[in-house]
C-alpha atoms as a PDB file:
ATOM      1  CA  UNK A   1       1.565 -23.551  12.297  1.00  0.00           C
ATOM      2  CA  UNK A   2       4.355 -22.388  14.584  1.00  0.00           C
ATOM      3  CA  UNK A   3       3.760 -18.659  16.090  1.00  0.00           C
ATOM      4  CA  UNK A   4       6.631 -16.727  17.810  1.00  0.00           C
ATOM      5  CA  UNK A   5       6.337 -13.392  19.355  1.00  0.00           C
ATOM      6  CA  UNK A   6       9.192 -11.090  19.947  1.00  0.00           C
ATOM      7  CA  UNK A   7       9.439  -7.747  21.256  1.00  0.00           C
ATOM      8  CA  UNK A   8      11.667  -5.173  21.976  1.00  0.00           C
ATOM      9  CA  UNK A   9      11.242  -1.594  23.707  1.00  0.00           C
ATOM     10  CA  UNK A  10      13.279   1.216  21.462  1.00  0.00           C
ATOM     11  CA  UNK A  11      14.182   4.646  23.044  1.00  0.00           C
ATOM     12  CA  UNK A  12      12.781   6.989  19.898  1.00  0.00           C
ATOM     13  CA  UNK A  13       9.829   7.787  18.337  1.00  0.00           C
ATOM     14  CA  UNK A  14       7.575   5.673  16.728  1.00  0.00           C
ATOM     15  CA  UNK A  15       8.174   7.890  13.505  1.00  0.00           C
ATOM     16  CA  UNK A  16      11.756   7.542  13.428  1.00  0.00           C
ATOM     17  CA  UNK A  17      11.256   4.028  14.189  1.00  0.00           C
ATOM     18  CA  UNK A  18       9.251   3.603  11.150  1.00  0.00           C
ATOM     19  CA  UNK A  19      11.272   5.199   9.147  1.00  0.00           C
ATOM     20  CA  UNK A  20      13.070   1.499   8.940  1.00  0.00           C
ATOM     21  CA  UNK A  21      10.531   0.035   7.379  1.00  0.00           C
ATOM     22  CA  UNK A  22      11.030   0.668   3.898  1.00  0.00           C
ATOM     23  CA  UNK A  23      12.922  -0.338   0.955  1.00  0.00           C
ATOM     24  CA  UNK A  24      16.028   1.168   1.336  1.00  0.00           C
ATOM     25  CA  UNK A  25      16.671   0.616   4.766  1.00  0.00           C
ATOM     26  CA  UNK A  26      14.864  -2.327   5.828  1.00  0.00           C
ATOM     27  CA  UNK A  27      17.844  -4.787   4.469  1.00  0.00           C
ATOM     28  CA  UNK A  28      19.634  -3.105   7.107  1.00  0.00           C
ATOM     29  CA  UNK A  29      18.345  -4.745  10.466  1.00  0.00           C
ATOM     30  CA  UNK A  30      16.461  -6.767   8.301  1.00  0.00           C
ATOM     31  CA  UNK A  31      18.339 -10.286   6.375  1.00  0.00           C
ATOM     32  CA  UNK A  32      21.634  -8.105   7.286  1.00  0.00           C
ATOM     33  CA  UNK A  33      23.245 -11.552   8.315  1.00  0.00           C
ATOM     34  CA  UNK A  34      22.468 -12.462   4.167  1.00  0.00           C
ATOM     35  CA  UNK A  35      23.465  -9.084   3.038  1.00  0.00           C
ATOM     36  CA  UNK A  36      19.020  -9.008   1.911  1.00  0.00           C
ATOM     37  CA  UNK A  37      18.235  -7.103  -1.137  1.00  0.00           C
ATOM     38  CA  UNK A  38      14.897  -6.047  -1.663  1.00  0.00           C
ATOM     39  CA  UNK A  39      12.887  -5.913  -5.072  1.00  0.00           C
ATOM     40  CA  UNK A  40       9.803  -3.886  -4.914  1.00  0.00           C
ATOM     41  CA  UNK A  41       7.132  -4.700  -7.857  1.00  0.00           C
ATOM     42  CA  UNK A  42       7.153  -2.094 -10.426  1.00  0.00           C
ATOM     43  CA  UNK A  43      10.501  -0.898  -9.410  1.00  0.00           C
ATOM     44  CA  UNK A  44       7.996   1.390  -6.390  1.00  0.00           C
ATOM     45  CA  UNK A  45      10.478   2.884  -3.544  1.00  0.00           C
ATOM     46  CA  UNK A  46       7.718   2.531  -1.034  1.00  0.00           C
ATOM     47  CA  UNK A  47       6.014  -0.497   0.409  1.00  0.00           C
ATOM     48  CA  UNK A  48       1.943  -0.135  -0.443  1.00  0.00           C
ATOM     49  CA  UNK A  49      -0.773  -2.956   0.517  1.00  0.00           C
ATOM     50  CA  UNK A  50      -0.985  -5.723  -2.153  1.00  0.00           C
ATOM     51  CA  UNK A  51       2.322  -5.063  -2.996  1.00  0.00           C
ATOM     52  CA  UNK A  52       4.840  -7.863  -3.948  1.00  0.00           C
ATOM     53  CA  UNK A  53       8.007  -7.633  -2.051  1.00  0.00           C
ATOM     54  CA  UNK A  54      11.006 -10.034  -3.468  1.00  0.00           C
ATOM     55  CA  UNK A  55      14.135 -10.712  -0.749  1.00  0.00           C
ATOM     56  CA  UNK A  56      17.097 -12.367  -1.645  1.00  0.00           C
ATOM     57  CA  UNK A  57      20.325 -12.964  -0.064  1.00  0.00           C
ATOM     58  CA  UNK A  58      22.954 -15.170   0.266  1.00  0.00           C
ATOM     59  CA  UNK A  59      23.279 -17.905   3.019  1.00  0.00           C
ATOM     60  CA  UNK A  60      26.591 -19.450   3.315  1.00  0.00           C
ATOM     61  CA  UNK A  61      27.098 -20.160  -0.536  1.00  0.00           C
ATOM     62  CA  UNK A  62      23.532 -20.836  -0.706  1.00  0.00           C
ATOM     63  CA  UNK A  63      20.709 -18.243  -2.601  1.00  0.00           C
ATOM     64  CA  UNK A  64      17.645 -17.794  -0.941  1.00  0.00           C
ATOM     65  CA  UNK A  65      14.752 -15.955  -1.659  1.00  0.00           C
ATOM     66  CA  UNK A  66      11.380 -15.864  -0.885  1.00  0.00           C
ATOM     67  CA  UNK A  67       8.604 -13.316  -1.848  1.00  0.00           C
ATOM     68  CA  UNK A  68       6.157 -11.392  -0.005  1.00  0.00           C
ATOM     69  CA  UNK A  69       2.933  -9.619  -0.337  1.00  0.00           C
ATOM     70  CA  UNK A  70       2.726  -6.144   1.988  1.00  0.00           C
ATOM     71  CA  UNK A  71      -0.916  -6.655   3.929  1.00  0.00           C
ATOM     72  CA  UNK A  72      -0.649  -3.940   5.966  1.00  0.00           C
ATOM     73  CA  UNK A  73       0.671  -0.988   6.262  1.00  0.00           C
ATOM     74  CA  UNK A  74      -0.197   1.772   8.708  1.00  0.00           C
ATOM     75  CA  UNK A  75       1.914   4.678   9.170  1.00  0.00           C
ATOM     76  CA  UNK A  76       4.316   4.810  12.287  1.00  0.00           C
ATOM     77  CA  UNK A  77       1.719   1.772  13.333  1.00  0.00           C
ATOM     78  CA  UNK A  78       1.649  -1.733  11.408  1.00  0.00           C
ATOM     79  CA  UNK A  79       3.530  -3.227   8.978  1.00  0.00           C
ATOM     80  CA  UNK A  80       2.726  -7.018   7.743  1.00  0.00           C
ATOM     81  CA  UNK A  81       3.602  -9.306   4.840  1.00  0.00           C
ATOM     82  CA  UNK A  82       2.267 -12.299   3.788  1.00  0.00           C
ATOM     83  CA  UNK A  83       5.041 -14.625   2.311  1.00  0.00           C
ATOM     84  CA  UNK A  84       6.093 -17.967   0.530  1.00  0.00           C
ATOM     85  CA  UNK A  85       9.683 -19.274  -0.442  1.00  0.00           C
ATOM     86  CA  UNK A  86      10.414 -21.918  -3.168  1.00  0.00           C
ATOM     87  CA  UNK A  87      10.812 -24.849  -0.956  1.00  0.00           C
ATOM     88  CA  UNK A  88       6.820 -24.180   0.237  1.00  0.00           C
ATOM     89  CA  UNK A  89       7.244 -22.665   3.740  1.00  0.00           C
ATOM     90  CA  UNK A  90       4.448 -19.777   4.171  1.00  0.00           C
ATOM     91  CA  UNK A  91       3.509 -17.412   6.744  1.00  0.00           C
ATOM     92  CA  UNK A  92       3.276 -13.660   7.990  1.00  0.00           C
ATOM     93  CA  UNK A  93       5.129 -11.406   9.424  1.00  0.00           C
ATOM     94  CA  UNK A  94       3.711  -8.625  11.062  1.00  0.00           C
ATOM     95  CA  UNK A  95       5.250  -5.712  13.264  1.00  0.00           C
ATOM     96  CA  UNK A  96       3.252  -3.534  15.266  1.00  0.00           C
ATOM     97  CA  UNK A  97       4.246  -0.101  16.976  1.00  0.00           C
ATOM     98  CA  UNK A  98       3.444   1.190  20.068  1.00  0.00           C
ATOM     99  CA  UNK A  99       4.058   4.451  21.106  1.00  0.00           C
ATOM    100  CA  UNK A 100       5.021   4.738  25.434  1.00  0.00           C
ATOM    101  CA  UNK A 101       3.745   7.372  27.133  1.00  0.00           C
ATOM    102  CA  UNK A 102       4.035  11.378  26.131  1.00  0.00           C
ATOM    103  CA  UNK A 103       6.825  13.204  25.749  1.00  0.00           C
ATOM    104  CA  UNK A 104       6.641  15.771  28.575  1.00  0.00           C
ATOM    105  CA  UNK A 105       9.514  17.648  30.921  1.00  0.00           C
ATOM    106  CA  UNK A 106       9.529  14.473  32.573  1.00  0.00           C
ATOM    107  CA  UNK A 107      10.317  11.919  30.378  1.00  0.00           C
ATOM    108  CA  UNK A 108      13.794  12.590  28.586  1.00  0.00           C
ATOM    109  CA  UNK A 109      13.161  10.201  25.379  1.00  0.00           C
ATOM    110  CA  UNK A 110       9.897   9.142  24.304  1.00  0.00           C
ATOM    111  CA  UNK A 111      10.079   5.268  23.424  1.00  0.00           C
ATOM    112  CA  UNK A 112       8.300   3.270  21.300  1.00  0.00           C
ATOM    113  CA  UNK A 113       7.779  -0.791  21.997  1.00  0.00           C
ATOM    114  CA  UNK A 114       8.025  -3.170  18.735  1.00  0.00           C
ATOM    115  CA  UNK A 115       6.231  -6.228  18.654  1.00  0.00           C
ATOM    116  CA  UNK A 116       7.232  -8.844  16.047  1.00  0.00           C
ATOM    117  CA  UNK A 117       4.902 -11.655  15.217  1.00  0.00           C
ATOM    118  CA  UNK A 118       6.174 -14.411  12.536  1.00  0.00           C
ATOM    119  CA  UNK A 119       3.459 -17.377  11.970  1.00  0.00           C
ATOM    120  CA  UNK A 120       4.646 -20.140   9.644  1.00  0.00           C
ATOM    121  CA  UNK A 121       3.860 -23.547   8.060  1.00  0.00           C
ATOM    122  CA  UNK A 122       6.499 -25.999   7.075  1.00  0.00           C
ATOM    123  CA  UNK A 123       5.570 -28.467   4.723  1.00  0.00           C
ATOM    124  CA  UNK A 124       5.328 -32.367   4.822  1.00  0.00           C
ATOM    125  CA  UNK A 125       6.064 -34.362   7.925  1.00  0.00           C
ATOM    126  CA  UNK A 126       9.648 -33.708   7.810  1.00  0.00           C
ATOM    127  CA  UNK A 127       9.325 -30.542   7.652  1.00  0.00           C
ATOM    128  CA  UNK A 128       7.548 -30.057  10.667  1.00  0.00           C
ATOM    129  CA  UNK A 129       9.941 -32.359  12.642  1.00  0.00           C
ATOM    130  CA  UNK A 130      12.548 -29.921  11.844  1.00  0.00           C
ATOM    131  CA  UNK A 131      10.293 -27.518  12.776  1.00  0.00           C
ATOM    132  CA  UNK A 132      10.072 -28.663  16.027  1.00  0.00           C
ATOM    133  CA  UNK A 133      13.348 -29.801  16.885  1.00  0.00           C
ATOM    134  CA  UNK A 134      15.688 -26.569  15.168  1.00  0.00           C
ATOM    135  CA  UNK A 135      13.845 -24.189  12.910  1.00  0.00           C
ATOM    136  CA  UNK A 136      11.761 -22.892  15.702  1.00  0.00           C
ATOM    137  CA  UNK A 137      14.497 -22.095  17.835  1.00  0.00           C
ATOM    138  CA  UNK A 138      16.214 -20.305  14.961  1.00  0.00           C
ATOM    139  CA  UNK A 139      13.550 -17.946  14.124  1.00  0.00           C
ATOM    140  CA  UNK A 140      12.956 -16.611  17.498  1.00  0.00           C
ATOM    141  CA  UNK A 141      16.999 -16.190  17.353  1.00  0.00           C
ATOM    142  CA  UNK A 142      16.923 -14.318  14.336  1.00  0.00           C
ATOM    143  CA  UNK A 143      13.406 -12.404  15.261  1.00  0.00           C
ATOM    144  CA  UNK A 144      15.754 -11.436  18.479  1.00  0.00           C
ATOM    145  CA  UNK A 145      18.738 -10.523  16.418  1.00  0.00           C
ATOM    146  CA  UNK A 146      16.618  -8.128  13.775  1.00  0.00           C
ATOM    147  CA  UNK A 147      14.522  -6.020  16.451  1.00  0.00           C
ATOM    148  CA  UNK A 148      18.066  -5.716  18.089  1.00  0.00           C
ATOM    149  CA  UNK A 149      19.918  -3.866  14.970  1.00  0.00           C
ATOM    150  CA  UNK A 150      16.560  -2.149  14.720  1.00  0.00           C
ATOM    151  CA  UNK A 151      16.484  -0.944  18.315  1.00  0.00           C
ATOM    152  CA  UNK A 152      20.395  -0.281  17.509  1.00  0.00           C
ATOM    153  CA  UNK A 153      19.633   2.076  14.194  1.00  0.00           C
ATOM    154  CA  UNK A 154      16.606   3.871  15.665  1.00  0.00           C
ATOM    155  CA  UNK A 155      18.388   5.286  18.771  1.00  0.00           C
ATOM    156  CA  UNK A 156      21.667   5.642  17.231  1.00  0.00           C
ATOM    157  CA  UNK A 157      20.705   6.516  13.918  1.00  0.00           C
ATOM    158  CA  UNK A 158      23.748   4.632  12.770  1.00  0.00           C
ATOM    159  CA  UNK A 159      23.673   3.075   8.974  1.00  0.00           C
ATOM    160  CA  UNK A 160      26.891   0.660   8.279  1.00  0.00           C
END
């Protein structure tokens, strides 16, 4: 199982940067690169525990999708989904909020430090060769590249 950990420290509150975890605004920051839509079971326009989650997107001229379960979900806190894609990779992703220091006449902004945490499985042999040699380096990329337009949103409040 390969485990990376990215983290990035966002000037706002943890509320506001919550308020980019859900359905409509997640595909944002979130599978931007594959223009993501996101299908929430039962048509819901929140994320709940136990919750299927459906993201697709293009890559290249190639579909992709994968599915995900939401389990956990604390307000302004945790967010984590469990997921699997057709071609058998699995894992979690999990974000957790921290909120830095109080807001007081000192501090101008309060700030709020996002920790990303994706854990997945390739399978077969090959799979974890290519694990090892590219896909590794491409998820901490992208893990880099989402907390970045989500650092980018939640200070700037800016929606393309």
């Amino acid at each position: 199982m390969a485990r990376m950990d990215t983290s990035v420290q966002i000037a706002a509150t943890a509320e506001v940067v919550f308020a980019f975890f859900v359905p409509q605004r997640m595909p944002y920051w979130y599978g931007a690169e594959m223009q993501a839509c996101f299908e929430v079971q039962d048509g819901a326009a929140d994320f709940a525990i136990a919750r299927k989650v459906r993201i697709t997107g293009t890559l290249g001229k190639r579909e992709v999708s994968h599915t995900a379960v939401v389990t956990a979900l604390e307000q302004a806190r945790v967010f984590e989904w469990r997921f699997r894609d057709r071609y058998g990779v699995q894992g979690l992703e999990r974000w957790e909020l921290e909120r830095m220091g109080e807001i007081s006449a000192t501090q101008s902004a309060p700030k709020t430090v996002v920790r990303m945490r994706s854990d997945y499985t390739m399978p077969g042999l090959l799979g974890k060769a290519m694990d090892w040699l590219v896909t590794r380096h491409a998820v901490e990329r992208r893990n880099q590249n989402y907390l970045a337009r989500l650092k980018r949103y939640a200070e700037h409040g800016e929606v393309e």
